[in-house]
C-alpha atoms as a PDB file:
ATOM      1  CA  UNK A   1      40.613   6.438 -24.850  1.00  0.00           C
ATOM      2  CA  UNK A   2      39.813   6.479 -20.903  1.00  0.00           C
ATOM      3  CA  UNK A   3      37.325   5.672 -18.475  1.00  0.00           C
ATOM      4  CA  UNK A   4      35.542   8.794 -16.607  1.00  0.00           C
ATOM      5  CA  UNK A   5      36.074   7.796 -12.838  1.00  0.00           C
ATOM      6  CA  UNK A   6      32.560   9.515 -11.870  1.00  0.00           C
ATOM      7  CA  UNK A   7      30.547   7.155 -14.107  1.00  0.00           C
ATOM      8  CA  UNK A   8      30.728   3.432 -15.954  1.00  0.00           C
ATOM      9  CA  UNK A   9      30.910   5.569 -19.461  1.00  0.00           C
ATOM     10  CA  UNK A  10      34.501   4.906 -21.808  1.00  0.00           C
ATOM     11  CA  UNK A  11      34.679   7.773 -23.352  1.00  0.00           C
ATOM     12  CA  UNK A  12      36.932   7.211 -27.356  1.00  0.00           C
ATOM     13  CA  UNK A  13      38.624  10.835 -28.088  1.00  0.00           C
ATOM     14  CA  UNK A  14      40.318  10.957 -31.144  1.00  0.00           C
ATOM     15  CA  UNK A  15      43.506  13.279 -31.740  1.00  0.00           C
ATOM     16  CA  UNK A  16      41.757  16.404 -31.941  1.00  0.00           C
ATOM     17  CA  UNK A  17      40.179  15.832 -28.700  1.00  0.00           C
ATOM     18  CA  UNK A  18      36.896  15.812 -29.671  1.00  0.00           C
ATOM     19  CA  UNK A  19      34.747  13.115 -28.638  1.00  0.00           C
ATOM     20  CA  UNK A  20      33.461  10.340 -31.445  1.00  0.00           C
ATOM     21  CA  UNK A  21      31.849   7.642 -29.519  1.00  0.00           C
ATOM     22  CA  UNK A  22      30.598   7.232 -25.961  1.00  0.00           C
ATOM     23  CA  UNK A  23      29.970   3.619 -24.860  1.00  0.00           C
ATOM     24  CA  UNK A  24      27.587   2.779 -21.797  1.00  0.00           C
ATOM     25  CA  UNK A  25      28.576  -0.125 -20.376  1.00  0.00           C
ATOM     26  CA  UNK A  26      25.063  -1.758 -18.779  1.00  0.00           C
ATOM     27  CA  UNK A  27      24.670  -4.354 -16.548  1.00  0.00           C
ATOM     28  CA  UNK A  28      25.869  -6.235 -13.478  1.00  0.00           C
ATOM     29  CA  UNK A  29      29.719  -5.289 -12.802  1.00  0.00           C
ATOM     30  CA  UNK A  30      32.079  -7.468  -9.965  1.00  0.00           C
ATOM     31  CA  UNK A  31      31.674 -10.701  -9.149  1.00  0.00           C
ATOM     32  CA  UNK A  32      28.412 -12.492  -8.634  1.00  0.00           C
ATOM     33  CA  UNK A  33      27.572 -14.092  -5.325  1.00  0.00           C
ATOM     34  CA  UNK A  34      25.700 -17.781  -5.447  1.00  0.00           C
ATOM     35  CA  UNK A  35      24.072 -19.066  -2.725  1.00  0.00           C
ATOM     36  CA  UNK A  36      25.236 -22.954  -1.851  1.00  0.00           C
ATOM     37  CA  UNK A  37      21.619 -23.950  -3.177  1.00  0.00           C
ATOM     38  CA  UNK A  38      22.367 -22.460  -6.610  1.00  0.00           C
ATOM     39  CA  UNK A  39      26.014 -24.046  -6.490  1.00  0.00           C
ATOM     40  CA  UNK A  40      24.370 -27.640  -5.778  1.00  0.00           C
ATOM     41  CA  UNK A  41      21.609 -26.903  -8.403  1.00  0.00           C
ATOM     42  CA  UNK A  42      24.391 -26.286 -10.950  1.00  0.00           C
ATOM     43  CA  UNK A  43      26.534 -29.129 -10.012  1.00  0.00           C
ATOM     44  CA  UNK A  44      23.798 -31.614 -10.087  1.00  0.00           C
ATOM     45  CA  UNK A  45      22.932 -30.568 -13.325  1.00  0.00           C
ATOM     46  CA  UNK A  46      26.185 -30.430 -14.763  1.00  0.00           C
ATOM     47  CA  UNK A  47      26.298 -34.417 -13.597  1.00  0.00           C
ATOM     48  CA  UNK A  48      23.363 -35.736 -15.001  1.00  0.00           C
ATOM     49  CA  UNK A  49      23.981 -37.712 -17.967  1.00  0.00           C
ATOM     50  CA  UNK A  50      24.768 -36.294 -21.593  1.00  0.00           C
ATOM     51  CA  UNK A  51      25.289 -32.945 -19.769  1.00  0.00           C
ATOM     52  CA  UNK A  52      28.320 -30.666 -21.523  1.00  0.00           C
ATOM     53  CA  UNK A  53      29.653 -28.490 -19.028  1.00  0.00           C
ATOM     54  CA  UNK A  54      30.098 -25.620 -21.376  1.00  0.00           C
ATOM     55  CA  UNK A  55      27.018 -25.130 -21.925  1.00  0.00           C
ATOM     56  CA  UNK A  56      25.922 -26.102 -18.318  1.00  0.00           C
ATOM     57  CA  UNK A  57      28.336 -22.785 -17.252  1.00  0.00           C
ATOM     58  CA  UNK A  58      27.233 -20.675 -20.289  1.00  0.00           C
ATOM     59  CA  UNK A  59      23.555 -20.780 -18.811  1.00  0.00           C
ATOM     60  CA  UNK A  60      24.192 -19.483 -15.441  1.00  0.00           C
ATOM     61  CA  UNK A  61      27.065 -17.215 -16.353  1.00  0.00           C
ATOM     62  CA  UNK A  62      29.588 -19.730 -14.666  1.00  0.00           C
ATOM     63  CA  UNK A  63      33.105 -20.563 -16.051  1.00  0.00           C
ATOM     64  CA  UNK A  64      33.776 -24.164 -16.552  1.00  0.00           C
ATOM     65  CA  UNK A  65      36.443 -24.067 -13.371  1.00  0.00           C
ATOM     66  CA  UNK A  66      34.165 -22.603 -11.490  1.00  0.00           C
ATOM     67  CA  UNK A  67      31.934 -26.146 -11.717  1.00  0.00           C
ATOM     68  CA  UNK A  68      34.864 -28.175 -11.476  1.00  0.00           C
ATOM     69  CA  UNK A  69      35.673 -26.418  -8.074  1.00  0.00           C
ATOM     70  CA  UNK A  70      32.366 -26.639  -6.413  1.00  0.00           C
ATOM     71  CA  UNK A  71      31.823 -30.204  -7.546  1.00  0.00           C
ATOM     72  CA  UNK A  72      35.078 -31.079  -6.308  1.00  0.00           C
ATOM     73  CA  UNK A  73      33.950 -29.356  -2.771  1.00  0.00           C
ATOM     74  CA  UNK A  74      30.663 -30.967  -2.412  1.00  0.00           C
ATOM     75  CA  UNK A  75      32.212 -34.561  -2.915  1.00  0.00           C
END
């Protein structure tokens, strides 16, 4: 198995060397930049009242540390 350096393709070679499966990997890649809006937006919501923070940070892609950060910066 290896990734081809020219494109986001992982290319699965068995033993033989020829190739048996070729995964394209879609989508945004590196880390995703928030604007201090969106951070408030998220942080406010994440306080309101019967809000779980899982699933706060599964909706916007967010890890639950992520949250705990900015809502201990914006105190």
């Amino acid at each position: 198995m290896g990734w081809d350096s020219k494109k986001d393709v992982h290319l699965d070679r068995s033993s033989a060397g020829s190739l048996s499966r070729l995964e394209v990997l879609e989508g945004p890649s590196g880390l995703r930049v928030r604007s201090e809006v969106e951070r408030v937006r998220i942080v406010a919501e994440s306080l309101l009242p019967g809000a779980q923070m899982s699933e706060v940070a599964r909706k916007y892609g967010a890890t639950r540390w992520q949250i705990y950060d900015w809502r201990r910066r914006f105190r």
